[in-house]
Protein backbone atom coordinates (compact mmCIF):
# COMPACT_ATOMS: atom_id res chain seq x y z
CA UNK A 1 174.71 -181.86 -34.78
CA UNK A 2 175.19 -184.58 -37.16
CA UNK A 3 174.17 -183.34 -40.79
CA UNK A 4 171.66 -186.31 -41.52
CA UNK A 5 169.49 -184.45 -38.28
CA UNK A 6 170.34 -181.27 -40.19
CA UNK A 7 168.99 -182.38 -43.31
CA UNK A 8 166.11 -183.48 -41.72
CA UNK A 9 164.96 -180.52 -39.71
CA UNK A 10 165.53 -178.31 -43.48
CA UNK A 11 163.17 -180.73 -45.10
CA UNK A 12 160.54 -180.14 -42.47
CA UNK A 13 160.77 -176.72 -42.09
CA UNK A 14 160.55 -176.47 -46.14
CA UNK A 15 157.68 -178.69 -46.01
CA UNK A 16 156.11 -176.54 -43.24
CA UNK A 17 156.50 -173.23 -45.08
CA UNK A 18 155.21 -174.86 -48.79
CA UNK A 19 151.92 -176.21 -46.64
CA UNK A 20 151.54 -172.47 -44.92
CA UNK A 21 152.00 -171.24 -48.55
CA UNK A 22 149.34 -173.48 -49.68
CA UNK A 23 146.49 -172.70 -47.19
CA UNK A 24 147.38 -168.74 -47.00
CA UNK A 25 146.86 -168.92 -51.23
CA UNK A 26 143.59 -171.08 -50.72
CA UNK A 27 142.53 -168.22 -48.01
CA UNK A 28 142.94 -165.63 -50.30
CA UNK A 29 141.57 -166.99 -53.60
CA UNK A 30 138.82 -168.29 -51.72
CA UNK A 31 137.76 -164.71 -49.92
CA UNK A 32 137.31 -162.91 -53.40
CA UNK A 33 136.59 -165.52 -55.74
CA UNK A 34 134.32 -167.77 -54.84
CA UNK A 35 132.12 -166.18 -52.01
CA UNK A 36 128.59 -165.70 -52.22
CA UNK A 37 128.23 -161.96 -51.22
CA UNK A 38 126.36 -161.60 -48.32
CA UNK A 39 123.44 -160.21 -48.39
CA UNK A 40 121.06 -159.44 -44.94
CA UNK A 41 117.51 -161.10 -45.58
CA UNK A 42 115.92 -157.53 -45.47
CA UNK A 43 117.76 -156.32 -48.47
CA UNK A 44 116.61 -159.67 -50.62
CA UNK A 45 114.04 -159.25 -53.45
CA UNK A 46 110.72 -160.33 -52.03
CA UNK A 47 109.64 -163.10 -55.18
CA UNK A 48 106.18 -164.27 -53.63
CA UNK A 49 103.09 -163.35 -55.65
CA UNK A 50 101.72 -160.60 -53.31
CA UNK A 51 105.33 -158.65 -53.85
CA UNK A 52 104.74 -159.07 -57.60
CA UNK A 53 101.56 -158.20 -57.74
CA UNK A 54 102.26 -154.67 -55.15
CA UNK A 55 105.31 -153.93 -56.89
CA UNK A 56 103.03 -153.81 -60.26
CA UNK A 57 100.27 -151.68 -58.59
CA UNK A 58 103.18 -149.31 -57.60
CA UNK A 59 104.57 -149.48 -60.79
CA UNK A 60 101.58 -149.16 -63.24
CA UNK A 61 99.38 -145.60 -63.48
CA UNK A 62 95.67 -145.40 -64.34
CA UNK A 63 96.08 -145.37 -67.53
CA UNK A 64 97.65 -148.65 -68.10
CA UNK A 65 100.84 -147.80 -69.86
CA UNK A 66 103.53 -148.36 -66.32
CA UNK A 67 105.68 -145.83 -64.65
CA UNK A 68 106.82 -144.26 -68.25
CA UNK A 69 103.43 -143.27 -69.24
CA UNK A 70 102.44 -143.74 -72.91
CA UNK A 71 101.77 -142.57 -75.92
């Protein structure tokens, strides 16, 4: 082989390995970085008014004072 067709198969095959480099480094950062963990929509907190409002039932006693009692 001629060495310009030399040269030119070591520049792709550099360029080929720094763009592989590149995505497997994006891959990784991207799995523990910036991924939302996910979460199945049972295990979600329930916001709405009625969960408030039964969580607070569940959560108060007769005599006012909440799960810790009082004084």
């Amino acid at each position: 082989m001629e060495p310009v067709w030399i040269d030119i198969i070591a520049l792709v095959a550099f360029v080929v390995v720094v763009v592989v480099a590149l995505v497997v480094r994006r891959r990784i950062r991207g799995r523990h970085e910036y991924r939302e963990p996910v979460v199945h929509p049972a295990d979600r907190p329930d916001h709405s008014q009625d969960a408030r409002a039964a969580m607070a039932r569940r959560m108060s006693d007769r005599t006012g004072f909440g799960a810790g009692g009082g004084v």
